[in-house]
C-alpha atoms as a PDB file:
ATOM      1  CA  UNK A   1      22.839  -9.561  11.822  1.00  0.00           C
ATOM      2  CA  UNK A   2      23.851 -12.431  14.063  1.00  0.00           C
ATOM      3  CA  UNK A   3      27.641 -13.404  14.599  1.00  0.00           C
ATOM      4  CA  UNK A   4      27.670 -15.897  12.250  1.00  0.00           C
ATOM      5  CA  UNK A   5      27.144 -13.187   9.820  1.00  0.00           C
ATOM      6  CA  UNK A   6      30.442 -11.330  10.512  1.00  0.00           C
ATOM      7  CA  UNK A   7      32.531 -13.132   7.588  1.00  0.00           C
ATOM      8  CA  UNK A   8      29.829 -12.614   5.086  1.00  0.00           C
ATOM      9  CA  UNK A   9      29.785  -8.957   5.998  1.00  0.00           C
ATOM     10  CA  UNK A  10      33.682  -8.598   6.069  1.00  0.00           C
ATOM     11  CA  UNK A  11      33.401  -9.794   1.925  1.00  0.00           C
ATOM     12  CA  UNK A  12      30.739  -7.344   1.325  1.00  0.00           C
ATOM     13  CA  UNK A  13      32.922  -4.405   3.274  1.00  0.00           C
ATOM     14  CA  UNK A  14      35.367  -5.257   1.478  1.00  0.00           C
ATOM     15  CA  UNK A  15      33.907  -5.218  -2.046  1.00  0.00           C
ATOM     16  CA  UNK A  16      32.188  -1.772  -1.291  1.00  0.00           C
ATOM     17  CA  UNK A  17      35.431  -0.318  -0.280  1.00  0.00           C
ATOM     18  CA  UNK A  18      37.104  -1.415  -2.605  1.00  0.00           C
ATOM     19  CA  UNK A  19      35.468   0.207  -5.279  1.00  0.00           C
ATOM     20  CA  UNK A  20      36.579   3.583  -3.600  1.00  0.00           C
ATOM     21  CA  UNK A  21      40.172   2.566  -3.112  1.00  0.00           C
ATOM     22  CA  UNK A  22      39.798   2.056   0.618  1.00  0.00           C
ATOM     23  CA  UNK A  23      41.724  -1.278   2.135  1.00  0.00           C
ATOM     24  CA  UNK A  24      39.390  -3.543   4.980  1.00  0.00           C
ATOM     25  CA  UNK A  25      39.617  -1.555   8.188  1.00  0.00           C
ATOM     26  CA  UNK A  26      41.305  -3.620  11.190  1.00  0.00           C
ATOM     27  CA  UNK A  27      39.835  -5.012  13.715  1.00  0.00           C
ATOM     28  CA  UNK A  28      38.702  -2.242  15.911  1.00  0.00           C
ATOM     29  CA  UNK A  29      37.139  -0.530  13.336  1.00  0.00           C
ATOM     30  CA  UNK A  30      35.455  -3.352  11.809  1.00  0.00           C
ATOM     31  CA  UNK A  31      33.828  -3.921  15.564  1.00  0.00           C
ATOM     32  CA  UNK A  32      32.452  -0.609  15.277  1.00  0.00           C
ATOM     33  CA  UNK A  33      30.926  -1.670  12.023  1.00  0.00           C
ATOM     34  CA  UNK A  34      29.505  -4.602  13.213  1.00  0.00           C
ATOM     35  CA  UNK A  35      28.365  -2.949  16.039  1.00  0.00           C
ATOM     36  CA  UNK A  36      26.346  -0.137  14.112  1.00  0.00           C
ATOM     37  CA  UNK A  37      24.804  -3.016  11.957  1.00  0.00           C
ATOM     38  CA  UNK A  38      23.563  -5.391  14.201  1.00  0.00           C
ATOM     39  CA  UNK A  39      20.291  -4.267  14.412  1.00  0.00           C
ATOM     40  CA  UNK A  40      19.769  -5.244  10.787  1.00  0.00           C
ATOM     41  CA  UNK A  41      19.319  -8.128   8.317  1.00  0.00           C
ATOM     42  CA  UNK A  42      22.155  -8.907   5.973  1.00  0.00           C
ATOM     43  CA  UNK A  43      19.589  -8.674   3.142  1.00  0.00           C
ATOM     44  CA  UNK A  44      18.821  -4.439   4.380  1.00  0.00           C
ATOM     45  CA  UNK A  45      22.621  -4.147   4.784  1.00  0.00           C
ATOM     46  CA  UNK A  46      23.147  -5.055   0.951  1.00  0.00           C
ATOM     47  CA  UNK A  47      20.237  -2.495  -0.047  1.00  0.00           C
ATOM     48  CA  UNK A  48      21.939   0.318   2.224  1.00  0.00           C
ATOM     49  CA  UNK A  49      25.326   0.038   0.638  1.00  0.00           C
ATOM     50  CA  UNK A  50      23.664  -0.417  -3.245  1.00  0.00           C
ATOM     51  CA  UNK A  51      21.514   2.566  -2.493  1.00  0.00           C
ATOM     52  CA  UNK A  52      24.420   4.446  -1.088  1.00  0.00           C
ATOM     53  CA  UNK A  53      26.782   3.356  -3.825  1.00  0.00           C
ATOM     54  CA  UNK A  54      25.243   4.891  -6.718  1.00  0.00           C
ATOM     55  CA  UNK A  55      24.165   8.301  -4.870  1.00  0.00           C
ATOM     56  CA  UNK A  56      27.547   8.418  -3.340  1.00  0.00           C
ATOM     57  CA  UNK A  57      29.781   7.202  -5.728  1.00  0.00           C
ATOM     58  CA  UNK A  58      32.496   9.804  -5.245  1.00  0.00           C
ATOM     59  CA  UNK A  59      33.393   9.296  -0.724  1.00  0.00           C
ATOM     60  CA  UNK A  60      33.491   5.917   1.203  1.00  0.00           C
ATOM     61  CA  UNK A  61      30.484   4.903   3.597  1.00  0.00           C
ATOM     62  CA  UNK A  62      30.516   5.143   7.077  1.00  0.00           C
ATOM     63  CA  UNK A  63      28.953   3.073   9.567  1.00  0.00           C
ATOM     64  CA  UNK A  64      26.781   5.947  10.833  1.00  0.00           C
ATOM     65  CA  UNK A  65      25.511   6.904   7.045  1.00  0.00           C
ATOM     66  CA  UNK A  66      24.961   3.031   6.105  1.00  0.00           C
ATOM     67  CA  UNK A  67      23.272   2.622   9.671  1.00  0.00           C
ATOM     68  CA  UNK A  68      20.902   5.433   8.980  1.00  0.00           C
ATOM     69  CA  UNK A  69      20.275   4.116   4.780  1.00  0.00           C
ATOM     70  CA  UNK A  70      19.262   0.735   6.843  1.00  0.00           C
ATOM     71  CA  UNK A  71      16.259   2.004   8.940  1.00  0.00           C
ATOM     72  CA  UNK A  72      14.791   3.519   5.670  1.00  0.00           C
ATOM     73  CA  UNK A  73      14.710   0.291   4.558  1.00  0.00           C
ATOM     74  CA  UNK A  74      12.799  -1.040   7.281  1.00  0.00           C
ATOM     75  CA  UNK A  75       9.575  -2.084   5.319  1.00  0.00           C
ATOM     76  CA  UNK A  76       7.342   0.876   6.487  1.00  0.00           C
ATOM     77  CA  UNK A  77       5.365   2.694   4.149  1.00  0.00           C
ATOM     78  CA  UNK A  78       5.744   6.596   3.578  1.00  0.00           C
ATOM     79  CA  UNK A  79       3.180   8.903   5.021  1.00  0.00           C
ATOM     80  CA  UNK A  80       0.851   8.882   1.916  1.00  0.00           C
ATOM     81  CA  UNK A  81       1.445   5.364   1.358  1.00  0.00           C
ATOM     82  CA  UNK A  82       0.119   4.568   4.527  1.00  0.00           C
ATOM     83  CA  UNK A  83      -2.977   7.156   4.616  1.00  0.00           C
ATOM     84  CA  UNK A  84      -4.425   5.446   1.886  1.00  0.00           C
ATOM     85  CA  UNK A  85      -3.931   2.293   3.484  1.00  0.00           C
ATOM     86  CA  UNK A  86      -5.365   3.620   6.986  1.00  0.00           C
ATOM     87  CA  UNK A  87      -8.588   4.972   5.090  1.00  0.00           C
ATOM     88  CA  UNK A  88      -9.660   1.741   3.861  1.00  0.00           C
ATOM     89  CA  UNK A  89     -10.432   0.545   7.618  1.00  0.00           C
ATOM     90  CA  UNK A  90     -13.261   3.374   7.265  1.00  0.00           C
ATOM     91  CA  UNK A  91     -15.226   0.129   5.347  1.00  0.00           C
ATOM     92  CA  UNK A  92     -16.121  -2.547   8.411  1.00  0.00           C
ATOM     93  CA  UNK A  93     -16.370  -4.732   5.634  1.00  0.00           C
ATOM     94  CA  UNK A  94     -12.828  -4.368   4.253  1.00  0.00           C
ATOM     95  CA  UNK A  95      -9.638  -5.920   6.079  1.00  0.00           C
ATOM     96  CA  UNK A  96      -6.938  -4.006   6.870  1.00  0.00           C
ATOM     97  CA  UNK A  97      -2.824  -5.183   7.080  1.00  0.00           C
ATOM     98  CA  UNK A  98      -1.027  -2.322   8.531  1.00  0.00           C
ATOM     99  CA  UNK A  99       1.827  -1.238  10.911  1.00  0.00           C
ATOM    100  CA  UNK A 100       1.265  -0.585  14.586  1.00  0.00           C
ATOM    101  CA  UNK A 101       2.103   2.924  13.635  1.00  0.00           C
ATOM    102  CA  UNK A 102      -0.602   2.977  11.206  1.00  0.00           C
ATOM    103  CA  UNK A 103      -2.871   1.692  13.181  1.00  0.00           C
ATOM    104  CA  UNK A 104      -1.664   4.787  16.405  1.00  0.00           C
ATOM    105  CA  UNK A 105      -1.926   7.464  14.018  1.00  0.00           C
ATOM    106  CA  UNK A 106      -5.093   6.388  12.782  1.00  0.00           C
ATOM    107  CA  UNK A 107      -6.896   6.233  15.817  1.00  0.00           C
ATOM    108  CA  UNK A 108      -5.853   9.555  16.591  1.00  0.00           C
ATOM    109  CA  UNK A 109      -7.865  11.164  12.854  1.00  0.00           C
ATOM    110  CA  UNK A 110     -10.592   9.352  13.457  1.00  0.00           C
ATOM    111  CA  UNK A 111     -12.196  12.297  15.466  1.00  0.00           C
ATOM    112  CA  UNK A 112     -11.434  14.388  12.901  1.00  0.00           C
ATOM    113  CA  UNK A 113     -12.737  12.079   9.985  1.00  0.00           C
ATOM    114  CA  UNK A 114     -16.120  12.121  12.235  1.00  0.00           C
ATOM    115  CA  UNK A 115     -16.940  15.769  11.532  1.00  0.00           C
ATOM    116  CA  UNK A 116     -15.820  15.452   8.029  1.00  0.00           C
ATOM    117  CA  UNK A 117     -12.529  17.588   8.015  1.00  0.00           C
ATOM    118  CA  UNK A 118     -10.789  15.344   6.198  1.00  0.00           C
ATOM    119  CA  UNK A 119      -8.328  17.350   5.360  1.00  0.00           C
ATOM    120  CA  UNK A 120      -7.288  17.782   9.007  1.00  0.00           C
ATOM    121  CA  UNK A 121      -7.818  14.093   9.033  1.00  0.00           C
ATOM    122  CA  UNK A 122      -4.896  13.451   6.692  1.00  0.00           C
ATOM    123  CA  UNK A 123      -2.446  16.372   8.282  1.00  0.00           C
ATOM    124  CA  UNK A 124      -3.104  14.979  11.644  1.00  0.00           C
ATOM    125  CA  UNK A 125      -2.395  11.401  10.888  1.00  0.00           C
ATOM    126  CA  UNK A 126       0.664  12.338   8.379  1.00  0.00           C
ATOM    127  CA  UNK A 127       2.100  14.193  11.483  1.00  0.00           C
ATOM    128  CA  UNK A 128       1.773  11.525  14.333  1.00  0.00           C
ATOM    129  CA  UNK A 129       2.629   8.854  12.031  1.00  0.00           C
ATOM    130  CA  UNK A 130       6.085  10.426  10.881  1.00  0.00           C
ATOM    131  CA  UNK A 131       6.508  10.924  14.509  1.00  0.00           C
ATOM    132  CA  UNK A 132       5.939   7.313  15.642  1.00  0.00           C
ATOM    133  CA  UNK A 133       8.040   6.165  12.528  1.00  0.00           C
ATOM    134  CA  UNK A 134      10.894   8.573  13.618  1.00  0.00           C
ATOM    135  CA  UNK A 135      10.634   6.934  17.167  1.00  0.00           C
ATOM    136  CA  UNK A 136      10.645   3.434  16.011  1.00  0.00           C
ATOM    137  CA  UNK A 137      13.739   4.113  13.616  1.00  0.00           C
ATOM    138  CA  UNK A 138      15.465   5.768  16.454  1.00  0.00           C
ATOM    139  CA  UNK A 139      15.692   2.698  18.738  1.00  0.00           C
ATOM    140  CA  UNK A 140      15.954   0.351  15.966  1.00  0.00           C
ATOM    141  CA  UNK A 141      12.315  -1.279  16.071  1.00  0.00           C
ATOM    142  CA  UNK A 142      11.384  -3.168  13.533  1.00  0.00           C
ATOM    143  CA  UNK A 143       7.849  -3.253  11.425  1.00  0.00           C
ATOM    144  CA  UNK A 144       5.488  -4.910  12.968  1.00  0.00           C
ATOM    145  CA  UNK A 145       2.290  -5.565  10.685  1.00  0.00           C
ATOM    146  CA  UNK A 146      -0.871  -6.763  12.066  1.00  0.00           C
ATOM    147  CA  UNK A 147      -3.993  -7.472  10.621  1.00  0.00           C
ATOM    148  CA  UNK A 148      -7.505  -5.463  10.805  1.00  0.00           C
ATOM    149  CA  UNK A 149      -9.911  -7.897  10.131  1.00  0.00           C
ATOM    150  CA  UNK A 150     -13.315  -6.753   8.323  1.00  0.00           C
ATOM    151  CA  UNK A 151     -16.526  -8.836   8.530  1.00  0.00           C
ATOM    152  CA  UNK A 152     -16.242  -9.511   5.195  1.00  0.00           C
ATOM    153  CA  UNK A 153     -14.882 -13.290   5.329  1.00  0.00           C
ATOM    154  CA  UNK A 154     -14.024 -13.435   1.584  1.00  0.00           C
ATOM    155  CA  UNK A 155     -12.015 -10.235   1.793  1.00  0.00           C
ATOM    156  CA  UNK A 156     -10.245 -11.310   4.553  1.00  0.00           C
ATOM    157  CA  UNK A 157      -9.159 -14.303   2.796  1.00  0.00           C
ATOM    158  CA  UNK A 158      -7.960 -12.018   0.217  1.00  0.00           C
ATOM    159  CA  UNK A 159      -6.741  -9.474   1.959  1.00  0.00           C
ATOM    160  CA  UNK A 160      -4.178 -12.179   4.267  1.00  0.00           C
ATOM    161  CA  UNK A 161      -3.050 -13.883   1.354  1.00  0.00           C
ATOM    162  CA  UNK A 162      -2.158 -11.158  -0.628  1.00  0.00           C
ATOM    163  CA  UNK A 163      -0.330 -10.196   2.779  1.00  0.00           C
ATOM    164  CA  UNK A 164       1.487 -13.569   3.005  1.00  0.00           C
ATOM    165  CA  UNK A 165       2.739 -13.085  -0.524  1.00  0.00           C
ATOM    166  CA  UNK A 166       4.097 -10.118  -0.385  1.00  0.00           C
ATOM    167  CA  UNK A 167       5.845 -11.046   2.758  1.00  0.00           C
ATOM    168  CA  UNK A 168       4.084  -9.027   5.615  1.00  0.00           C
ATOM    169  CA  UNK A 169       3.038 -11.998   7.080  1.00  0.00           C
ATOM    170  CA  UNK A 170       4.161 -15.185   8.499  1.00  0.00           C
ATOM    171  CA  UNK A 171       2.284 -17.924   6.942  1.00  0.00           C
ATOM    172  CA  UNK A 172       0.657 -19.242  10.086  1.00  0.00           C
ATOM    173  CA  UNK A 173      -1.125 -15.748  10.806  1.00  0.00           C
ATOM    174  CA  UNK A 174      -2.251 -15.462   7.224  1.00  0.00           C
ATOM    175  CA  UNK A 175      -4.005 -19.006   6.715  1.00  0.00           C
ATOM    176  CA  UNK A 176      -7.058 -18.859   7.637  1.00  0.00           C
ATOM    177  CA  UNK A 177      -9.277 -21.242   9.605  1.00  0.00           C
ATOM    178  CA  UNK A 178     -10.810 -23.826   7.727  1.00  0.00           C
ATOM    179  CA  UNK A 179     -14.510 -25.462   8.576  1.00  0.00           C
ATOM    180  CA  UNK A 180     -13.702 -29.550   8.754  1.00  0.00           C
ATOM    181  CA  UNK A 181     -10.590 -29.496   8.191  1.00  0.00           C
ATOM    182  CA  UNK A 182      -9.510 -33.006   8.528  1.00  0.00           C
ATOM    183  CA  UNK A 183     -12.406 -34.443   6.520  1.00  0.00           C
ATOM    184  CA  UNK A 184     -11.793 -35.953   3.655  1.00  0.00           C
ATOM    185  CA  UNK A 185     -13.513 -35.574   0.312  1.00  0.00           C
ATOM    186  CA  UNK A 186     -14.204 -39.507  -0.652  1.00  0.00           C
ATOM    187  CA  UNK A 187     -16.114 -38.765  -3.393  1.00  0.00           C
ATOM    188  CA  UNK A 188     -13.058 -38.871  -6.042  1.00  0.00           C
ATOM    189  CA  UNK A 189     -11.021 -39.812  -3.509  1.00  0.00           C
ATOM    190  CA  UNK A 190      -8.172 -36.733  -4.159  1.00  0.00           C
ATOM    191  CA  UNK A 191      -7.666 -36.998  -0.938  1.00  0.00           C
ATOM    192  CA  UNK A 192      -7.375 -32.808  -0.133  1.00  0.00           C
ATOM    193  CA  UNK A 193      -9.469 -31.971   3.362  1.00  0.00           C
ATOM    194  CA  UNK A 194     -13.459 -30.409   2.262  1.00  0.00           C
ATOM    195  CA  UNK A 195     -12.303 -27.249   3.850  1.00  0.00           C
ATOM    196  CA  UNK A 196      -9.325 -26.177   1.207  1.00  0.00           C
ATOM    197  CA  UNK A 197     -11.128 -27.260  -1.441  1.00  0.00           C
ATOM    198  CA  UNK A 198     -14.076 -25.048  -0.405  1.00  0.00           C
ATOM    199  CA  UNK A 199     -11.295 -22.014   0.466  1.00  0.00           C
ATOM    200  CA  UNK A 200      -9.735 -22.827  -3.358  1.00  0.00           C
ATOM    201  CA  UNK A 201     -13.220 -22.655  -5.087  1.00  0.00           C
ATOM    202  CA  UNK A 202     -14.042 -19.600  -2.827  1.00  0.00           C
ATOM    203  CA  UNK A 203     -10.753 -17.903  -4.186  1.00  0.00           C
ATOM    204  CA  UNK A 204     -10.476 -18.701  -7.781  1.00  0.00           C
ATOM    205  CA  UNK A 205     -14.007 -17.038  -7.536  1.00  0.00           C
ATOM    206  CA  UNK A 206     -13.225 -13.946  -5.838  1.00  0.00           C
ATOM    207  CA  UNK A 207     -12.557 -10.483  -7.403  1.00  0.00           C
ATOM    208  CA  UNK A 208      -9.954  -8.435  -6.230  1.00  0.00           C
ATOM    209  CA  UNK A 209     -11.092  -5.425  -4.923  1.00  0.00           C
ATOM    210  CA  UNK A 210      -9.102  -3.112  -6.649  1.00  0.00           C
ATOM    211  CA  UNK A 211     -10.338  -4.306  -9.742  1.00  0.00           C
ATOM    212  CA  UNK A 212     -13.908  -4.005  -9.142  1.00  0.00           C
ATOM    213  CA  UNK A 213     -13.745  -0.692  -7.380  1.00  0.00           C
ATOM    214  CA  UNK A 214     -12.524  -0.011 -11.112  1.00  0.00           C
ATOM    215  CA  UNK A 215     -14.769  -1.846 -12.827  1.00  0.00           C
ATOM    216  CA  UNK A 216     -17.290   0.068 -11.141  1.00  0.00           C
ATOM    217  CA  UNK A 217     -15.946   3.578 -11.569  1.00  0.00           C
ATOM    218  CA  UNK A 218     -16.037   2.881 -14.966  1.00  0.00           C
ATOM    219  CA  UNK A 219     -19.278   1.284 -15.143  1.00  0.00           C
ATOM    220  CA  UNK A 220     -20.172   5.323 -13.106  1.00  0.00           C
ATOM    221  CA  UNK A 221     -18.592   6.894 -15.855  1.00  0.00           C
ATOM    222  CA  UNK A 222     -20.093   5.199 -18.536  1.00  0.00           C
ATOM    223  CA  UNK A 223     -23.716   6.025 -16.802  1.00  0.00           C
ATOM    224  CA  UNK A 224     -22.815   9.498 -16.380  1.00  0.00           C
ATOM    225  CA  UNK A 225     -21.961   9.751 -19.668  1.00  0.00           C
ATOM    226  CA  UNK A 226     -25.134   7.894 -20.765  1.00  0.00           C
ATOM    227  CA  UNK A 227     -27.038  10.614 -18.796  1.00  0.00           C
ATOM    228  CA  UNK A 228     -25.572  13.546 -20.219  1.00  0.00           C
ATOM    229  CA  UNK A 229     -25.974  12.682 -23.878  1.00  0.00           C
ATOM    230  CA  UNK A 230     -29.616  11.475 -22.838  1.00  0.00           C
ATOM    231  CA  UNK A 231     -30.324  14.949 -21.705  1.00  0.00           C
ATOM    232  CA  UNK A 232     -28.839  16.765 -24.280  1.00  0.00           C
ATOM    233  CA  UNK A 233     -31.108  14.533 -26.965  1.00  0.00           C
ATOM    234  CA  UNK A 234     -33.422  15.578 -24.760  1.00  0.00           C
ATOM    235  CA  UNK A 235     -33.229  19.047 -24.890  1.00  0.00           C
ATOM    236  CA  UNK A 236     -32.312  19.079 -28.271  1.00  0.00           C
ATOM    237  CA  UNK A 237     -35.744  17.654 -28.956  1.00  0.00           C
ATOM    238  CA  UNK A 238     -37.616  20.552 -27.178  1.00  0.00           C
ATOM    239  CA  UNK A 239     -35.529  23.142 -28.885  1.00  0.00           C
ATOM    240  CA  UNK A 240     -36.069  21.737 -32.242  1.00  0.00           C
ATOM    241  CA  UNK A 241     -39.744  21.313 -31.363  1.00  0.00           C
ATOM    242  CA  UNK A 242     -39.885  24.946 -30.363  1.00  0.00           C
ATOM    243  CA  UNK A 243     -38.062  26.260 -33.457  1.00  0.00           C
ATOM    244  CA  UNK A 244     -40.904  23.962 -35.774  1.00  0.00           C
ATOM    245  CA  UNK A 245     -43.596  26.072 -33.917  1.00  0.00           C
ATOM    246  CA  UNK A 246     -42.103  29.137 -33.921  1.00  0.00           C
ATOM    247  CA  UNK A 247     -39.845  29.585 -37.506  1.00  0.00           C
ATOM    248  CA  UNK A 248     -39.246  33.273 -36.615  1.00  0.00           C
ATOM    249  CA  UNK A 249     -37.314  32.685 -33.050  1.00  0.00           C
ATOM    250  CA  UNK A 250     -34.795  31.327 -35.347  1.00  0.00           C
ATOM    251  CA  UNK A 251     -33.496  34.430 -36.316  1.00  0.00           C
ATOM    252  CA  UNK A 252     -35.772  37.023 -34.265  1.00  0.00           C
ATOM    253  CA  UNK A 253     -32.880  37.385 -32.236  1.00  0.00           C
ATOM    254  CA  UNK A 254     -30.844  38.511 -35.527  1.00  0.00           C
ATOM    255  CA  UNK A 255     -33.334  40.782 -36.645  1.00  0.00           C
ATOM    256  CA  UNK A 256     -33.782  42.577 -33.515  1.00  0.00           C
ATOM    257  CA  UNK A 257     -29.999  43.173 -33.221  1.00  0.00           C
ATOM    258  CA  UNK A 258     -29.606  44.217 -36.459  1.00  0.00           C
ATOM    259  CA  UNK A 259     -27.646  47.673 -36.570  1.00  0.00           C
ATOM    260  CA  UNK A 260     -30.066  51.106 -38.006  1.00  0.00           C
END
């Protein structure tokens, strides 16, 4: 919040305290306010006091407890959020957009996730990263996401743009080179460089990974399930073979358990 923000924020003050009966505090108070705030974007100071509004509808906000509602709001994922995120990089082919304290905690279960105890894996990682997180939140730092790039090409493209849209990344970062550029396709004369229209083709094509790791657990399923009623035709077969050459093993086991 710059100082250009301050009369935007005295309105919003206002309107929050309002609802619990409390007048606009003077001058020195709304300093300490400010003050508390600064750190933040408008937009995360609006969250804070909506979140804090309807859990605390009943006593008026401070700037310590709105402060504190703000650096939740920071962006960063929770700890499982952001283990399933960090496991992903396990594929060299996959890119990865995470957090810098992602990527720290990560590095430090990797030892772990070499001997296969990836349950340690995931305890170690959860630990260090809501340590780093706590750290960053204490001084006020804010998420800084960076990008993991896989060998992959296609899923990189992916993998950035999805990125850019859901605002993680500043649009320069996420575009991605593109091979001639600044020729021109004359051929129809649309007049759109060879390159983007080779990255838009490439695109519309692509499958989002999420979907086909779906589409193929399915397509596992339906094999597995394929299998099994295979086999049991299969052994139905044999048994019904069996019981055509030998009529009394269908109820020798009857007769001999027949009570004297």
């Amino acid at each position: 919040m710059q100082a250009d923000d301050k009369p935007r924020f005295g309105k919003l003050l206002a309107h929050v305290l309002a609802g619990y009966g409390k007048p606009l505090p003077g001058a020195t108070e709304m300093d300490v306010w400010f003050n508390h705030l600064a750190p933040f974007s408008p937009s995360t100071i609006k969250q804070a006091f909506e979140a804090y509004r309807s859990e605390r509808p009943d006593f008026a906000p401070t700037p310590n407890g709105i402060a504190a509602r703000c650096r939740l709001l920071d962006g960063r994922p929770d700890e499982n959020e952001a283990w399933a995120v960090a496991l992903t990089s396990r594929d060299e082919a996959e890119t990865v957009v995470w957090t810098s304290e992602m990527a720290e905690a990560f590095n430090l279960a990797k030892p772990l996730l070499a001997i296969r105890d990836e349950v340690g894996a995931r305890m170690a990682f959860k630990d260090a990263y809501k340590r780093l997180v706590s750290e960053a939140r204490a001084c006020n730092r804010p998420v800084a996401w960076s990008v993991s790039a896989g060998w992959d090409v296609d899923r990189q493209r992916l993998a950035m743009q999805q990125a850019q849209r859901a605002g993680l990344l500043p649009a320069p970062q996420a575009k991605p080179a593109l091979p001639n550029e600044t020729e021109q396709e004359g051929e129809k004369g649309n007049g759109k460089p060879r390159g983007l229209q080779k990255l838009l083709q490439a695109v519309a094509q692509m499958e989002d990974p999420y979907e086909k790791a779906e589409r193929l657990s399915t397509a596992r399923r339906e094999e597995e399930l394929a299998a099994d009623r295979a086999s049991r035709k299969a052994m139905d077969q044999k048994v019904q073979s069996y019981l055509r050459e030998h009529p009394e093993a269908r109820y020798g086991q009857l007769l001999n358990t027949r009570p004297r």
